[in-house]
PDB file of N, CA and C in Angstrom:
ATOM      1  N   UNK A   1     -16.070 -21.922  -8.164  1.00  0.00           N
ATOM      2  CA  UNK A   1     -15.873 -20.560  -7.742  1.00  0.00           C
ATOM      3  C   UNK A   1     -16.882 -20.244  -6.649  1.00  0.00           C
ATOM      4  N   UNK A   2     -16.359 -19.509  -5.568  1.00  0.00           N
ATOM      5  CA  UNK A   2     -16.785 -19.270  -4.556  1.00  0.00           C
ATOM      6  C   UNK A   2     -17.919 -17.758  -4.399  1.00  0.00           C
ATOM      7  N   UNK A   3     -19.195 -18.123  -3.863  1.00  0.00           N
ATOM      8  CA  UNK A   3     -20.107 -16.722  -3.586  1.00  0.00           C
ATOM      9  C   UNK A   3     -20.216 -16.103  -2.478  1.00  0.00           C
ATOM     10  N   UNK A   4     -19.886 -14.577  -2.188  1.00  0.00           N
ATOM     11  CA  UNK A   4     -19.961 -13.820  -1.241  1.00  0.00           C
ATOM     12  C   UNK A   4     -21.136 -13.261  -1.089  1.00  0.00           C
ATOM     13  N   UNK A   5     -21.805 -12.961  -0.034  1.00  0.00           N
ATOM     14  CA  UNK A   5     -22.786 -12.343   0.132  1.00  0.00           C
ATOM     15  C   UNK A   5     -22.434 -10.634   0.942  1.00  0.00           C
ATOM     16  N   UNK A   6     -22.070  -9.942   1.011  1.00  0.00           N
ATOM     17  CA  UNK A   6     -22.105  -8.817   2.185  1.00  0.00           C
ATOM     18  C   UNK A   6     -23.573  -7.928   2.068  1.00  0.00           C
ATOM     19  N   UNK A   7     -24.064  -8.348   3.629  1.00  0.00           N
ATOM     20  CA  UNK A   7     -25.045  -7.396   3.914  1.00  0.00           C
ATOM     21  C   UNK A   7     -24.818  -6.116   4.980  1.00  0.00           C
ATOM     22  N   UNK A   8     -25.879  -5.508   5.046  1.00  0.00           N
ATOM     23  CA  UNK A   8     -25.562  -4.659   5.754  1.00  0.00           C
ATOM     24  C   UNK A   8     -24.192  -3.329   5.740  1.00  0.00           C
ATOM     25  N   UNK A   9     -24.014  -3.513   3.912  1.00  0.00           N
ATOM     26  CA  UNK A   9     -22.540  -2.543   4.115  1.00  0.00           C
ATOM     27  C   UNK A   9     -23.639  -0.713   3.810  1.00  0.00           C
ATOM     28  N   UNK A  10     -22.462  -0.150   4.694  1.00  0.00           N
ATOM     29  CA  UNK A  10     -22.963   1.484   4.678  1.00  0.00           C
ATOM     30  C   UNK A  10     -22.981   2.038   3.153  1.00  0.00           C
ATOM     31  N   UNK A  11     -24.107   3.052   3.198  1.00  0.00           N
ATOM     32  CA  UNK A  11     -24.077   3.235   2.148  1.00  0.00           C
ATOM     33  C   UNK A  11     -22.771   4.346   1.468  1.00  0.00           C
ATOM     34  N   UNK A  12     -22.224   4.766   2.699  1.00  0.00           N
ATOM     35  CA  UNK A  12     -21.059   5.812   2.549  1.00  0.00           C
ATOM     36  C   UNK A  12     -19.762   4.800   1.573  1.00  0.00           C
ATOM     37  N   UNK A  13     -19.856   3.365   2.182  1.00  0.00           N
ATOM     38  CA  UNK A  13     -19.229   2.797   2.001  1.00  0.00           C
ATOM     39  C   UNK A  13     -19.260   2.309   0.680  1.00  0.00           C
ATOM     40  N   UNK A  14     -20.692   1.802   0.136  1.00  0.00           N
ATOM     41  CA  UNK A  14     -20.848   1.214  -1.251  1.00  0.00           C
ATOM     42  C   UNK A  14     -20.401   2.936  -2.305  1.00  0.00           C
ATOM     43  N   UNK A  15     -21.060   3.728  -1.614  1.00  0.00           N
ATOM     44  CA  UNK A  15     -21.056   4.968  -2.667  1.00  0.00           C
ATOM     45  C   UNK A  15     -19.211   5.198  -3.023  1.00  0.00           C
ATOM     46  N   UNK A  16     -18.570   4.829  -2.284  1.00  0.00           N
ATOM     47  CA  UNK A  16     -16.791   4.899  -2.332  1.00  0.00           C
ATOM     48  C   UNK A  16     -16.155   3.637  -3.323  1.00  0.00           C
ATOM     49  N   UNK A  17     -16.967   2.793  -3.051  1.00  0.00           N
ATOM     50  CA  UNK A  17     -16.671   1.530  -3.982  1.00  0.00           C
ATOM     51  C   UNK A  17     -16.923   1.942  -5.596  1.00  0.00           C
ATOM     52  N   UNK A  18     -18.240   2.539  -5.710  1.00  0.00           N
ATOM     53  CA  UNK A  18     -18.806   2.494  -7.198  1.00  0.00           C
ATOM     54  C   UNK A  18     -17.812   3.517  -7.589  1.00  0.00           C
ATOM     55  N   UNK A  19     -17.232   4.803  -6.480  1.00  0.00           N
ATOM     56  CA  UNK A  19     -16.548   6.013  -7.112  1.00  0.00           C
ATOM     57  C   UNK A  19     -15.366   5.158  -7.677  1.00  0.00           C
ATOM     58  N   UNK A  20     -14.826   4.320  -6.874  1.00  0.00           N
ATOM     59  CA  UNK A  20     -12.942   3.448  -6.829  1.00  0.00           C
ATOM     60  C   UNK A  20     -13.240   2.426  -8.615  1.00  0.00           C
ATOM     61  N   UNK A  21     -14.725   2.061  -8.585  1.00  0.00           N
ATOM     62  CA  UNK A  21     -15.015   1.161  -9.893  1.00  0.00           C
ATOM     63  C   UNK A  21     -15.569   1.705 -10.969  1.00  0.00           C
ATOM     64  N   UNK A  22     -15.218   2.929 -10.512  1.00  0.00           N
ATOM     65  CA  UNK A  22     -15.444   3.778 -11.886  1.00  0.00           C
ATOM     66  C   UNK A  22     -14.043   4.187 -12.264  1.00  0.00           C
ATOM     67  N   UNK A  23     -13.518   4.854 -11.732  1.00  0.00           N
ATOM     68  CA  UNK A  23     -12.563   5.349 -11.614  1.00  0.00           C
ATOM     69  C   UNK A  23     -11.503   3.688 -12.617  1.00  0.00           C
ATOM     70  N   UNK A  24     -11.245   2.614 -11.945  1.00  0.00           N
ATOM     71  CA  UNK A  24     -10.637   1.202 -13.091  1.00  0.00           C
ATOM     72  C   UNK A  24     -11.509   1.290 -13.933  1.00  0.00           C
ATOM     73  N   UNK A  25     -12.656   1.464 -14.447  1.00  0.00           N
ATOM     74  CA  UNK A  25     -13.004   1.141 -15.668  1.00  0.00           C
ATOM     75  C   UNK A  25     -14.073  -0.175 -15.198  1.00  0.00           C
ATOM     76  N   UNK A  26     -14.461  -0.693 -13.694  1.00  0.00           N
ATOM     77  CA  UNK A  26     -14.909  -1.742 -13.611  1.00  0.00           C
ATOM     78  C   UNK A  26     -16.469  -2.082 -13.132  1.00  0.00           C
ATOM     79  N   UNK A  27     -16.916  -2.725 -13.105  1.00  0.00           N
ATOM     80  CA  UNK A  27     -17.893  -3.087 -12.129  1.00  0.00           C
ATOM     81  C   UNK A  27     -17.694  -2.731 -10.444  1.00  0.00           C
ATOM     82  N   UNK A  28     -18.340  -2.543  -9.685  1.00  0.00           N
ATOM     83  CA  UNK A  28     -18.685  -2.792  -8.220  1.00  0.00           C
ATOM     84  C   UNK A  28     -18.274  -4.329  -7.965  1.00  0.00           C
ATOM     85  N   UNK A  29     -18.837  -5.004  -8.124  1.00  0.00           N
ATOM     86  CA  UNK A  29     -18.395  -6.489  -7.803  1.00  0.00           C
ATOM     87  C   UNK A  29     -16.999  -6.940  -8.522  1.00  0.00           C
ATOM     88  N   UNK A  30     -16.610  -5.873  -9.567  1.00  0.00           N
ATOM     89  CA  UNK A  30     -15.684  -6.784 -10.142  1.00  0.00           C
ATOM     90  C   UNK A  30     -13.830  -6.124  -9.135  1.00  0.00           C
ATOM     91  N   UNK A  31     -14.732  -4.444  -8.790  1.00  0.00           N
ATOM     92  CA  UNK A  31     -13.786  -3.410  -7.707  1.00  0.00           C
ATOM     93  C   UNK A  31     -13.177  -4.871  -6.970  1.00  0.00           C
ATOM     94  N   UNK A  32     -14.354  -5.175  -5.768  1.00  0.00           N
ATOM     95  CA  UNK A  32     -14.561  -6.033  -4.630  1.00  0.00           C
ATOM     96  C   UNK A  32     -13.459  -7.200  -5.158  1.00  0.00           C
ATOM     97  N   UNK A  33     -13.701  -7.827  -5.785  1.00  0.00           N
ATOM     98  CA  UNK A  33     -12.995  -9.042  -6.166  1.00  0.00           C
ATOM     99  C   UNK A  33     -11.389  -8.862  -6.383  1.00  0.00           C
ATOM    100  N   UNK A  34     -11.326  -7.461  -7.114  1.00  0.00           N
ATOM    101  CA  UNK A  34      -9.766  -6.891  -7.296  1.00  0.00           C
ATOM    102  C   UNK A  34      -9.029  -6.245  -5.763  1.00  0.00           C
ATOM    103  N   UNK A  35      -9.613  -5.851  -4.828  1.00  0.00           N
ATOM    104  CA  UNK A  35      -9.532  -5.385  -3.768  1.00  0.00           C
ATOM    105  C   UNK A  35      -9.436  -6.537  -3.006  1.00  0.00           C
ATOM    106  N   UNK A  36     -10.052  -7.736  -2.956  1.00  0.00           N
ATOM    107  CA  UNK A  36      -9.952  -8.919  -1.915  1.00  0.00           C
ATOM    108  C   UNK A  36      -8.856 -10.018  -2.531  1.00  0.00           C
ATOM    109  N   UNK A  37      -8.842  -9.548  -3.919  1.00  0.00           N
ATOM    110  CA  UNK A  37      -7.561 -10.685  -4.675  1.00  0.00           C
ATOM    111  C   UNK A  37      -6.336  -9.911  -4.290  1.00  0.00           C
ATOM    112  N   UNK A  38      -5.677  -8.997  -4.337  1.00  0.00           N
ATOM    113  CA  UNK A  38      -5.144  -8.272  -3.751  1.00  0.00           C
ATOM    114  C   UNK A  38      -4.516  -8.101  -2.436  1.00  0.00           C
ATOM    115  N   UNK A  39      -5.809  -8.235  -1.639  1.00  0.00           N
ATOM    116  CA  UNK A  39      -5.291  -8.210   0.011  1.00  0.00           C
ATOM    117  C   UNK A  39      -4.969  -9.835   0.441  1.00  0.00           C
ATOM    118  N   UNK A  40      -5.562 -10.557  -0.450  1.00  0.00           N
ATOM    119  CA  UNK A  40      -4.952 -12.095   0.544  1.00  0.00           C
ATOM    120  C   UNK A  40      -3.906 -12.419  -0.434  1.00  0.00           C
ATOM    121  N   UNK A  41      -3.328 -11.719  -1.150  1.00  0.00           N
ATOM    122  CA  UNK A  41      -1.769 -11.805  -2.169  1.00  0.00           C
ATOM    123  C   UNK A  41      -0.938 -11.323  -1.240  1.00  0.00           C
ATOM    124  N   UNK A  42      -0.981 -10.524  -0.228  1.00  0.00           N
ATOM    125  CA  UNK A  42       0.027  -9.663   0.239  1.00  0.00           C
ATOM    126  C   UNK A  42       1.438 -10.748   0.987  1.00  0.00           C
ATOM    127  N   UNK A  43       2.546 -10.174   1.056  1.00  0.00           N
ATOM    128  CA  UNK A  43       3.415 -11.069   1.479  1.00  0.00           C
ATOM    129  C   UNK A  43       2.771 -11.221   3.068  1.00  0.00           C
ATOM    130  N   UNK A  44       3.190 -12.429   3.787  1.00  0.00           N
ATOM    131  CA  UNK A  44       3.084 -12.610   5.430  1.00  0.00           C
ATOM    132  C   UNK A  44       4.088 -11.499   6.330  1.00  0.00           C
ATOM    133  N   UNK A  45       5.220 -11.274   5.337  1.00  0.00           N
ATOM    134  CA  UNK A  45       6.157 -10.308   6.171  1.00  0.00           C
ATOM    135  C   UNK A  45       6.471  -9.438   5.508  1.00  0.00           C
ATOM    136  N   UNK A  46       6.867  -8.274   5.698  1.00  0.00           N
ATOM    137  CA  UNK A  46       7.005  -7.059   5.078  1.00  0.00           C
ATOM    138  C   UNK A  46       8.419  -7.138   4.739  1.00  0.00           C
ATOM    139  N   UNK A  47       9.024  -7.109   3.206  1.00  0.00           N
ATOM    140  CA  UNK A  47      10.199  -7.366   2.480  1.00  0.00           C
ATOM    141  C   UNK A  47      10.981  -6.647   3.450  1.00  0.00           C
ATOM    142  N   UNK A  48      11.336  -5.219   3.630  1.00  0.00           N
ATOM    143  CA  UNK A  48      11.873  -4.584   4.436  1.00  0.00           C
ATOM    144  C   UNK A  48      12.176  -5.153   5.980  1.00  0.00           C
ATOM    145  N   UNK A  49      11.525  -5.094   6.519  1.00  0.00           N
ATOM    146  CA  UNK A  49      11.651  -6.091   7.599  1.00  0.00           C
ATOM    147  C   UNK A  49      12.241  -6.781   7.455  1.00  0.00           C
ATOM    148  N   UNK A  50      12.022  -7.940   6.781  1.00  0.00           N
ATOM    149  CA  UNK A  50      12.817  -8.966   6.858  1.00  0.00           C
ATOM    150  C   UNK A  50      14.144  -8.799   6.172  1.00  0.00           C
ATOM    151  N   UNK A  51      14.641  -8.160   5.290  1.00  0.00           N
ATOM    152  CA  UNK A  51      16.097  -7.610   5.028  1.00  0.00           C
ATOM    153  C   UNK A  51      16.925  -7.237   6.386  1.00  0.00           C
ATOM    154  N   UNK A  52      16.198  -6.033   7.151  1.00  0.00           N
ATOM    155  CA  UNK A  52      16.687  -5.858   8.204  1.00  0.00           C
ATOM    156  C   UNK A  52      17.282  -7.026   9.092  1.00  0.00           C
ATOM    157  N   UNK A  53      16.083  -7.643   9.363  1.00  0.00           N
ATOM    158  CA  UNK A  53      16.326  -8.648   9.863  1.00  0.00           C
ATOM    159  C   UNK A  53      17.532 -10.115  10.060  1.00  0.00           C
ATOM    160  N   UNK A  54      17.641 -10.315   8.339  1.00  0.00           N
ATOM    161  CA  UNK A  54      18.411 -10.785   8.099  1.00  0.00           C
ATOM    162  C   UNK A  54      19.946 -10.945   8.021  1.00  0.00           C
ATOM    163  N   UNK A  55      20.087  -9.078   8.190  1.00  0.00           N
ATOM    164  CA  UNK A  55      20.590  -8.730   7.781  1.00  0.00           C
ATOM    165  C   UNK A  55      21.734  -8.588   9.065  1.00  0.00           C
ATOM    166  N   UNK A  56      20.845  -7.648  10.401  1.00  0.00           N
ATOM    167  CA  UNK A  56      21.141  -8.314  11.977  1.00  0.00           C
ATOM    168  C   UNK A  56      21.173  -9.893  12.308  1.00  0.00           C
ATOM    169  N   UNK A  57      21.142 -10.646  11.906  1.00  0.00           N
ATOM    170  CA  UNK A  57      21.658 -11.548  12.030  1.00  0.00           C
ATOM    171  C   UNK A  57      23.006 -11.940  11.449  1.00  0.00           C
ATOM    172  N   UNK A  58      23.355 -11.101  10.937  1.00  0.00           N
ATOM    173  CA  UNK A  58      24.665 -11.303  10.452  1.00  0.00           C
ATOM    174  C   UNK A  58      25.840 -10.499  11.101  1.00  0.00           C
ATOM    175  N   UNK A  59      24.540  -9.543  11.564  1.00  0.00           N
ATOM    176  CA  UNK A  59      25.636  -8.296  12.435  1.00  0.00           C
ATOM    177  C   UNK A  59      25.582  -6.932  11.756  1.00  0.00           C
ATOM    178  N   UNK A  60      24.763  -7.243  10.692  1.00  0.00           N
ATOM    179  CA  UNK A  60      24.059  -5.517  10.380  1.00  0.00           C
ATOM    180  C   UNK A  60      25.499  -5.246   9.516  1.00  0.00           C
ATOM    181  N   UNK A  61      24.926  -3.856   9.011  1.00  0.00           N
ATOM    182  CA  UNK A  61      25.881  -3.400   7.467  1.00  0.00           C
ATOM    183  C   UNK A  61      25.784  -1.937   8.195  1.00  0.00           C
ATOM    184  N   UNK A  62      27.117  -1.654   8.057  1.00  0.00           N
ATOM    185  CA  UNK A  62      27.441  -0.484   8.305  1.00  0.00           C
ATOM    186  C   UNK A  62      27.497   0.361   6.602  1.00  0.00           C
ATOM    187  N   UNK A  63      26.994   1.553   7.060  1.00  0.00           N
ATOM    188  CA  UNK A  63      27.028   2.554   5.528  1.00  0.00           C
ATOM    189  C   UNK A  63      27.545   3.531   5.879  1.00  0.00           C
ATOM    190  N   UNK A  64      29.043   4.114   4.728  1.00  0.00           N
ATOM    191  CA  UNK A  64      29.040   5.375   5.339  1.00  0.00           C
ATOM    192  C   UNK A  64      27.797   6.992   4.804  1.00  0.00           C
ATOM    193  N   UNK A  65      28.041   7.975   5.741  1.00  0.00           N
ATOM    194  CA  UNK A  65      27.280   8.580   5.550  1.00  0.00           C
ATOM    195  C   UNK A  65      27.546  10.168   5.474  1.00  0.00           C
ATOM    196  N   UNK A  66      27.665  10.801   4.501  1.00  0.00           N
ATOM    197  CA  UNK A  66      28.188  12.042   3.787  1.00  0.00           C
ATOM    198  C   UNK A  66      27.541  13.076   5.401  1.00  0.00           C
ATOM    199  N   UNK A  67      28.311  13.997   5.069  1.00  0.00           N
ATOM    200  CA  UNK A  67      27.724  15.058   6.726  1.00  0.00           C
ATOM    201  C   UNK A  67      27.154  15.906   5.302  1.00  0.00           C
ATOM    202  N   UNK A  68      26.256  16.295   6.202  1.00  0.00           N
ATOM    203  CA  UNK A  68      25.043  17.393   5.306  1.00  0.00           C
ATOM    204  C   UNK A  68      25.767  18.696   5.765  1.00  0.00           C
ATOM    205  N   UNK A  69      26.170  19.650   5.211  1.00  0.00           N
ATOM    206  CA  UNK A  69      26.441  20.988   5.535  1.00  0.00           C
ATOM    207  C   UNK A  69      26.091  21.762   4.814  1.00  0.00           C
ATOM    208  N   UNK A  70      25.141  21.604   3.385  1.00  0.00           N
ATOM    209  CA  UNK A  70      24.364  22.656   2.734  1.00  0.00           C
ATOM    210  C   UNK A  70      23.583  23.219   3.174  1.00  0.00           C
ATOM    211  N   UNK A  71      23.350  24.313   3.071  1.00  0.00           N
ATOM    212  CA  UNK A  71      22.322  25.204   3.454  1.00  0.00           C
ATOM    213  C   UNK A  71      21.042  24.979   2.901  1.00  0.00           C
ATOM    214  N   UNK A  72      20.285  25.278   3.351  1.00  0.00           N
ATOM    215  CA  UNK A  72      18.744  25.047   2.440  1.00  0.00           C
ATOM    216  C   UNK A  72      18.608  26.299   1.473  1.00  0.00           C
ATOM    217  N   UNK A  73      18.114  25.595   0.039  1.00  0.00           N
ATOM    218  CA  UNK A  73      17.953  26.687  -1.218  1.00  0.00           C
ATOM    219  C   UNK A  73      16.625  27.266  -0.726  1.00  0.00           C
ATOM    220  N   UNK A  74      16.506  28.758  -1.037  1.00  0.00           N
ATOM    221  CA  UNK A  74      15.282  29.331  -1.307  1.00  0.00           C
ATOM    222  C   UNK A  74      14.375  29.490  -1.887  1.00  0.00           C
ATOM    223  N   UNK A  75      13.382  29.530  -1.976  1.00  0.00           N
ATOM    224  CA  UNK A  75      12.456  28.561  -2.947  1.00  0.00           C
ATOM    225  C   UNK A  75      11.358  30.463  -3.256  1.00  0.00           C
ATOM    226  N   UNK A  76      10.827  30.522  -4.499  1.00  0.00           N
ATOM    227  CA  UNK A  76      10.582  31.446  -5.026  1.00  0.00           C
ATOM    228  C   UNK A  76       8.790  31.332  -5.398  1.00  0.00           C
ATOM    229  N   UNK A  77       7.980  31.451  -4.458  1.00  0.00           N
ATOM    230  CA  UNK A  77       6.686  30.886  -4.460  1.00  0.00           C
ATOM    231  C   UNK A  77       5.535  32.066  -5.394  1.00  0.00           C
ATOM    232  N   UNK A  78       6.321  32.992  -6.235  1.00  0.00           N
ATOM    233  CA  UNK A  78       5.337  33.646  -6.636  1.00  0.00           C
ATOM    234  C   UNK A  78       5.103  33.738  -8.134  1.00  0.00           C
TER     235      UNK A  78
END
């Protein structure tokens, strides 16, 4: 298992970490580790995207699409 060192982080910055590792129930280092396991999990391409994508390559999907002609309800804020 691999050791990180970060120096030099702001203290605005650590003070946001301990709030985020309190807030899970965790450690500071254990935040960090859930936050960096996390970000290098992420897909390479964004699912969406690539549906689209795929999807134009086929020549795209037509949907039909209802015409909106309701009026907007009034909303009672008191």
């Amino acid at each position: 298992m691999g050791t990180l060192t970060i120096r030099q982080l702001d203290e605005r910055t650590h003070a946001r970490l301990r709030r985020r590792a309190a807030k899970h129930g965790r450690s500071v280092e254990a935040e960090v580790r859930a936050i960096l396991d996390a970000t290098v999990d992420l897909p390479k391409e964004n699912f969406l995207l690539a549906l689209r994508a795929a999807m134009s390559d086929i020549g795209g999907v037509d949907l039909p699409l209802d015409s909106r002609t309701d009026l907007p309800r009034s909303v009672d804020l008191s």
